[in-house]
Protein backbone atom coordinates (compact mmCIF):
# COMPACT_ATOMS: atom_id res chain seq x y z
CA UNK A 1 50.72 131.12 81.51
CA UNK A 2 49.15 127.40 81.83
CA UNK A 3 50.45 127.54 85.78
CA UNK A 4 48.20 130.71 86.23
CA UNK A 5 44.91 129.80 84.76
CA UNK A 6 44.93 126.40 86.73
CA UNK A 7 45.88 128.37 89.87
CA UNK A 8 43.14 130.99 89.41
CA UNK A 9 40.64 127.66 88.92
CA UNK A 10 42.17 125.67 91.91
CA UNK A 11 41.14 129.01 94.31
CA UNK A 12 37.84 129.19 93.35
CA UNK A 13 35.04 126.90 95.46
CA UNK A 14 33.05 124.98 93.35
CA UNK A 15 29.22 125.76 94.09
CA UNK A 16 29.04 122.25 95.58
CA UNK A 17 31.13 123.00 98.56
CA UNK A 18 29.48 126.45 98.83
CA UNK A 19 25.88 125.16 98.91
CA UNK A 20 27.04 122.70 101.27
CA UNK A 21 29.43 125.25 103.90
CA UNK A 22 25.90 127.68 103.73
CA UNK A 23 23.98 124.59 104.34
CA UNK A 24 26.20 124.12 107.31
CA UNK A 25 26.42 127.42 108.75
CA UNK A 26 21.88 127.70 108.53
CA UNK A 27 22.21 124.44 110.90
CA UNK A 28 24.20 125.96 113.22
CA UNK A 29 22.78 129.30 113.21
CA UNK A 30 19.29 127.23 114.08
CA UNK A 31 20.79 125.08 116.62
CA UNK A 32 22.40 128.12 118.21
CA UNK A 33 18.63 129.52 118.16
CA UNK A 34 16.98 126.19 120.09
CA UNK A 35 19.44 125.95 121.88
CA UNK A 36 19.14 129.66 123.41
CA UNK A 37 15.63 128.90 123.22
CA UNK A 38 15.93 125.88 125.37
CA UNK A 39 17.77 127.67 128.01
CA UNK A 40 15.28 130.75 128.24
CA UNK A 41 12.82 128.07 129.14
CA UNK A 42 14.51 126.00 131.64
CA UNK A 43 15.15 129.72 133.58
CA UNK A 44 12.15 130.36 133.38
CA UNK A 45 10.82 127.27 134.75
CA UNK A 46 13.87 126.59 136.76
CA UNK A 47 11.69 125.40 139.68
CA UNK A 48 10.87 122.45 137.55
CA UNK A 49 14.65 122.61 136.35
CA UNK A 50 16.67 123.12 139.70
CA UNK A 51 17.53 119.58 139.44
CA UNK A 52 19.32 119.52 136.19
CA UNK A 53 21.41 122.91 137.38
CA UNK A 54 21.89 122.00 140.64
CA UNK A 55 23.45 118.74 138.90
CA UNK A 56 25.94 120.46 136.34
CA UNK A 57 26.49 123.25 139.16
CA UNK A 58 27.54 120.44 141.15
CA UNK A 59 30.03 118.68 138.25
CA UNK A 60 31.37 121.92 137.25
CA UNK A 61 32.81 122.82 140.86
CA UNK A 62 33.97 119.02 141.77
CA UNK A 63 35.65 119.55 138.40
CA UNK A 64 37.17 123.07 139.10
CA UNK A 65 38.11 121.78 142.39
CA UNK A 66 39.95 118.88 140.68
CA UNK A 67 41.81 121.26 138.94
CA UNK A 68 42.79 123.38 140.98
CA UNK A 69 44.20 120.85 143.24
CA UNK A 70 45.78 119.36 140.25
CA UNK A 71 47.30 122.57 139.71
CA UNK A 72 48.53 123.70 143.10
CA UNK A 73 49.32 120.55 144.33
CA UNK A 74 51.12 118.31 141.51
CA UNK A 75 51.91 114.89 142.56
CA UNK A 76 55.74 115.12 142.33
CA UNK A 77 55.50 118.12 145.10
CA UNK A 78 53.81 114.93 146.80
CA UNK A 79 56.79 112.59 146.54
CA UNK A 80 58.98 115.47 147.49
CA UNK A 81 57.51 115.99 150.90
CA UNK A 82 57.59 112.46 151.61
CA UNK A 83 61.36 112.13 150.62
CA UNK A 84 62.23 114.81 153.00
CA UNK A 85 60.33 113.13 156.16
């Protein structure tokens, strides 16, 4: 009977952590916002922004290319080859 009522109390989230996770979850909610925000502008002054995307345009493909060679050619395939010449 003891085991049941501290069970039932060990379940519930004190109002501490609950203030605090809703705290939490308004930052990021608000953040998301800017941050969609931010973006609307930049596309709609992306003249002034073409820098900055042709930049991370630029990183994301030399990094997609980088994987995709590290995924089609592996380096042991590499070692391979040369073993066989």
């Amino acid at each position: 009977m003891g085991n049941s009522i501290s069970n039932s109390q060990n379940d519930q989230t004190s109002p501490v952590k609950r203030d605090v996770s809703i705290e939490r979850a308004e930052k990021e909610k608000q953040c998301e916002c800017l941050h969609a925000k931010m973006q609307e502008c930049m596309e709609t002054h992306s003249d002034y922004y073409h820098p900055i995307f042709a930049a991370a345009r630029e990183a994301g493909d030399k990094a997609i290319h980088r994987e995709v060679q590290a995924f089609i050619i592996p380096s042991s395939v590499g070692r391979d080859l040369k073993e066989w010449s």
